[in-house]
C-alpha atoms as a PDB file:
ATOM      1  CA  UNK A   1      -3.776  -7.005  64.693  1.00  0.00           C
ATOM      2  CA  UNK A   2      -5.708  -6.076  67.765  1.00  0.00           C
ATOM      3  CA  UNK A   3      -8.609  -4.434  66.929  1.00  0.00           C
ATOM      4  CA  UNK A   4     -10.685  -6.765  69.921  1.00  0.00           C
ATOM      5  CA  UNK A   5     -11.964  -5.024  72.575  1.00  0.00           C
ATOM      6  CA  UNK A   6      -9.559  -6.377  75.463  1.00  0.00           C
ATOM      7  CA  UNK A   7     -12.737  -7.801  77.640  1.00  0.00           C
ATOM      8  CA  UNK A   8     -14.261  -9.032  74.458  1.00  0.00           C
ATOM      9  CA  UNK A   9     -11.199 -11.049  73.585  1.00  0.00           C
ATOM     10  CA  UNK A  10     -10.923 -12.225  77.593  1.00  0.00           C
ATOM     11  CA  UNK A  11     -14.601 -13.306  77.082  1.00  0.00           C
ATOM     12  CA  UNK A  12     -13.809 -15.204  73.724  1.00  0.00           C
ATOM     13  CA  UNK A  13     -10.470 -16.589  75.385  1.00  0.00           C
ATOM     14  CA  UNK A  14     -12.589 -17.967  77.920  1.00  0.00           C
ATOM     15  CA  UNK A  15     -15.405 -19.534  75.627  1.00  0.00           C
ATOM     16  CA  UNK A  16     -12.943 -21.353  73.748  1.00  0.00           C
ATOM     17  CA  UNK A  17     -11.303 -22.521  76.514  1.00  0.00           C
ATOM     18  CA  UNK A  18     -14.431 -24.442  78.043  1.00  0.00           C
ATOM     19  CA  UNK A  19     -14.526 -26.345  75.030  1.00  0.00           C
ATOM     20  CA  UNK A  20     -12.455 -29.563  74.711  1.00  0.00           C
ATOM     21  CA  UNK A  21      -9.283 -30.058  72.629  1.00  0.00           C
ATOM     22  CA  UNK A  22     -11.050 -31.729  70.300  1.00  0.00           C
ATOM     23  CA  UNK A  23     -13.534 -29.095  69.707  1.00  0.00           C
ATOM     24  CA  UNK A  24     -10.932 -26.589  69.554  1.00  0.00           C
ATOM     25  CA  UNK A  25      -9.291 -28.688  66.991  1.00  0.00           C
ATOM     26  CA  UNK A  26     -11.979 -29.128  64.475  1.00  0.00           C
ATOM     27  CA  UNK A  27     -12.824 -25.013  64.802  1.00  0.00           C
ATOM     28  CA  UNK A  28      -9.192 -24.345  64.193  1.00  0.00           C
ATOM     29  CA  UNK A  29      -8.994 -27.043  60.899  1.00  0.00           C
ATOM     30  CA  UNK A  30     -12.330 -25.609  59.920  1.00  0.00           C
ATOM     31  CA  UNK A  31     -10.850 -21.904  59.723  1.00  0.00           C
ATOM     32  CA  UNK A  32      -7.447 -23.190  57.952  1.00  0.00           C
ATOM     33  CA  UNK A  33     -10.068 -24.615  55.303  1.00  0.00           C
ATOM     34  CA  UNK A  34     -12.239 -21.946  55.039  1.00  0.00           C
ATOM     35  CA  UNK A  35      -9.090 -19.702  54.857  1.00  0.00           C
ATOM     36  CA  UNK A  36      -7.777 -21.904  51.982  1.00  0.00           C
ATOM     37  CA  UNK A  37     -10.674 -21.891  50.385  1.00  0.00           C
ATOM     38  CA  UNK A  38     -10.552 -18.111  50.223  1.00  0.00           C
ATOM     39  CA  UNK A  39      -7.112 -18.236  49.057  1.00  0.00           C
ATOM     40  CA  UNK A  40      -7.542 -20.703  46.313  1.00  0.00           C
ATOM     41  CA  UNK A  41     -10.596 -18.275  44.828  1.00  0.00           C
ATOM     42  CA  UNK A  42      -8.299 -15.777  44.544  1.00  0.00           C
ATOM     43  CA  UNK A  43      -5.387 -17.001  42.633  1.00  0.00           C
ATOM     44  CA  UNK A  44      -7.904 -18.890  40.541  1.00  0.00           C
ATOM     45  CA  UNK A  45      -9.612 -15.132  40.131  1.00  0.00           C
ATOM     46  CA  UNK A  46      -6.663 -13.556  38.358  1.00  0.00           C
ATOM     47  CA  UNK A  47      -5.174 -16.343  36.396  1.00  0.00           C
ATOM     48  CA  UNK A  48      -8.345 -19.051  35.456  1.00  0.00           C
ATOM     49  CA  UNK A  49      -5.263 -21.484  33.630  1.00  0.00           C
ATOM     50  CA  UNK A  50      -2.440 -21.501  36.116  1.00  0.00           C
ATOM     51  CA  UNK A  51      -0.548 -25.133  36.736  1.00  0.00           C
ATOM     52  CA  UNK A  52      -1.224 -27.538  39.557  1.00  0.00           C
ATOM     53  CA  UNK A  53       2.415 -26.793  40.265  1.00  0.00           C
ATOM     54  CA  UNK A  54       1.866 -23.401  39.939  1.00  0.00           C
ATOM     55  CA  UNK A  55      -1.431 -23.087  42.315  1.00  0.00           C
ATOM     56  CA  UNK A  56       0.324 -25.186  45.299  1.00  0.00           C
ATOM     57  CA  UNK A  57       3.552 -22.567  44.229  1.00  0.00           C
ATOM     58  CA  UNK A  58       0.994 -19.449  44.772  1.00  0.00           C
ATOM     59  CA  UNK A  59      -0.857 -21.219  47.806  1.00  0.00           C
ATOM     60  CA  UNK A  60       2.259 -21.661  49.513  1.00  0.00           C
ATOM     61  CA  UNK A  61       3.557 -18.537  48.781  1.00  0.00           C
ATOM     62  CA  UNK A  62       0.474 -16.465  50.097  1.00  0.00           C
ATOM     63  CA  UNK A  63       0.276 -18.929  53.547  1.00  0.00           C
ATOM     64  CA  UNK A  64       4.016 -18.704  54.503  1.00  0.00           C
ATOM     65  CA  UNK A  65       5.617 -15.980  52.304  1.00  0.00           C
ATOM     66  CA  UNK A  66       5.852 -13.732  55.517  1.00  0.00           C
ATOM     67  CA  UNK A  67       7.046 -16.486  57.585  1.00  0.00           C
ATOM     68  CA  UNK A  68      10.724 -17.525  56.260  1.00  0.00           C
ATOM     69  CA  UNK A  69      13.509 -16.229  54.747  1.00  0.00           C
ATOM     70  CA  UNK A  70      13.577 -15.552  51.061  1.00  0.00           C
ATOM     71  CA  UNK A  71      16.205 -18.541  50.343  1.00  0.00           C
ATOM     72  CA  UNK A  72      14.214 -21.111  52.070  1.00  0.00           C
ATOM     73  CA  UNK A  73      11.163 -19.530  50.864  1.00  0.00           C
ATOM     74  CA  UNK A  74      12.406 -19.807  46.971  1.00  0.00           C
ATOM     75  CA  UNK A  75      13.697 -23.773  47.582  1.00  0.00           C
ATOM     76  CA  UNK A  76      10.004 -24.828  48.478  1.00  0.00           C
ATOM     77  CA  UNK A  77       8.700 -22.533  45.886  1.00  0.00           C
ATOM     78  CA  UNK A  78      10.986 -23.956  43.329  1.00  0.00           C
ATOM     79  CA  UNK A  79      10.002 -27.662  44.437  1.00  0.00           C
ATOM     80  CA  UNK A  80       5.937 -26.782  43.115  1.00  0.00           C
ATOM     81  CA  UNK A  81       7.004 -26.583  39.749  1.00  0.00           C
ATOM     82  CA  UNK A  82       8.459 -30.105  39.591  1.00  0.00           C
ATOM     83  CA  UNK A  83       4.741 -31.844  41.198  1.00  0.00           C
ATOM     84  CA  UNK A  84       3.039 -30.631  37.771  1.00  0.00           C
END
């Protein structure tokens, strides 16, 4: 999506580049767990009693379900319901 005004997102670019790789690492891990968080709240919103297996199964699906093809995608997801 790019809804950032084009200087705006220059101007960002350029903050985060001034800051060490380091720094840039912790913001990005700090998004990723603020993102899972998120995540996990939601599953846990419409089903209160789902499985270990099936939370990392729902987790997984809704971080990389757009990312791979539906075989590969359905061999992970099949793989969750054995770590219950």
């Amino acid at each position: 999506m790019l809804d950032t005004n084009p200087l705006m997102a220059a101007k960002t670019r350029e903050m985060m580049m001034e800051k060490s790789r380091e720094e840039r690492l912790v913001i990005g891990c700090s998004m990723f767990s603020f993102a899972r968080t998120i995540v996990l709240a939601s599953i846990l919103r419409k089903n209160s009693n789902i499985s270990p297996g099936d939370l990392k199964r729902e987790l997984f699906l809704r971080f990389y379900g757009n990312d791979m093809n539906k075989d590969a995608l359905n061999r992970i997801a099949l793989q969750f319901a054995s770590s219950q």
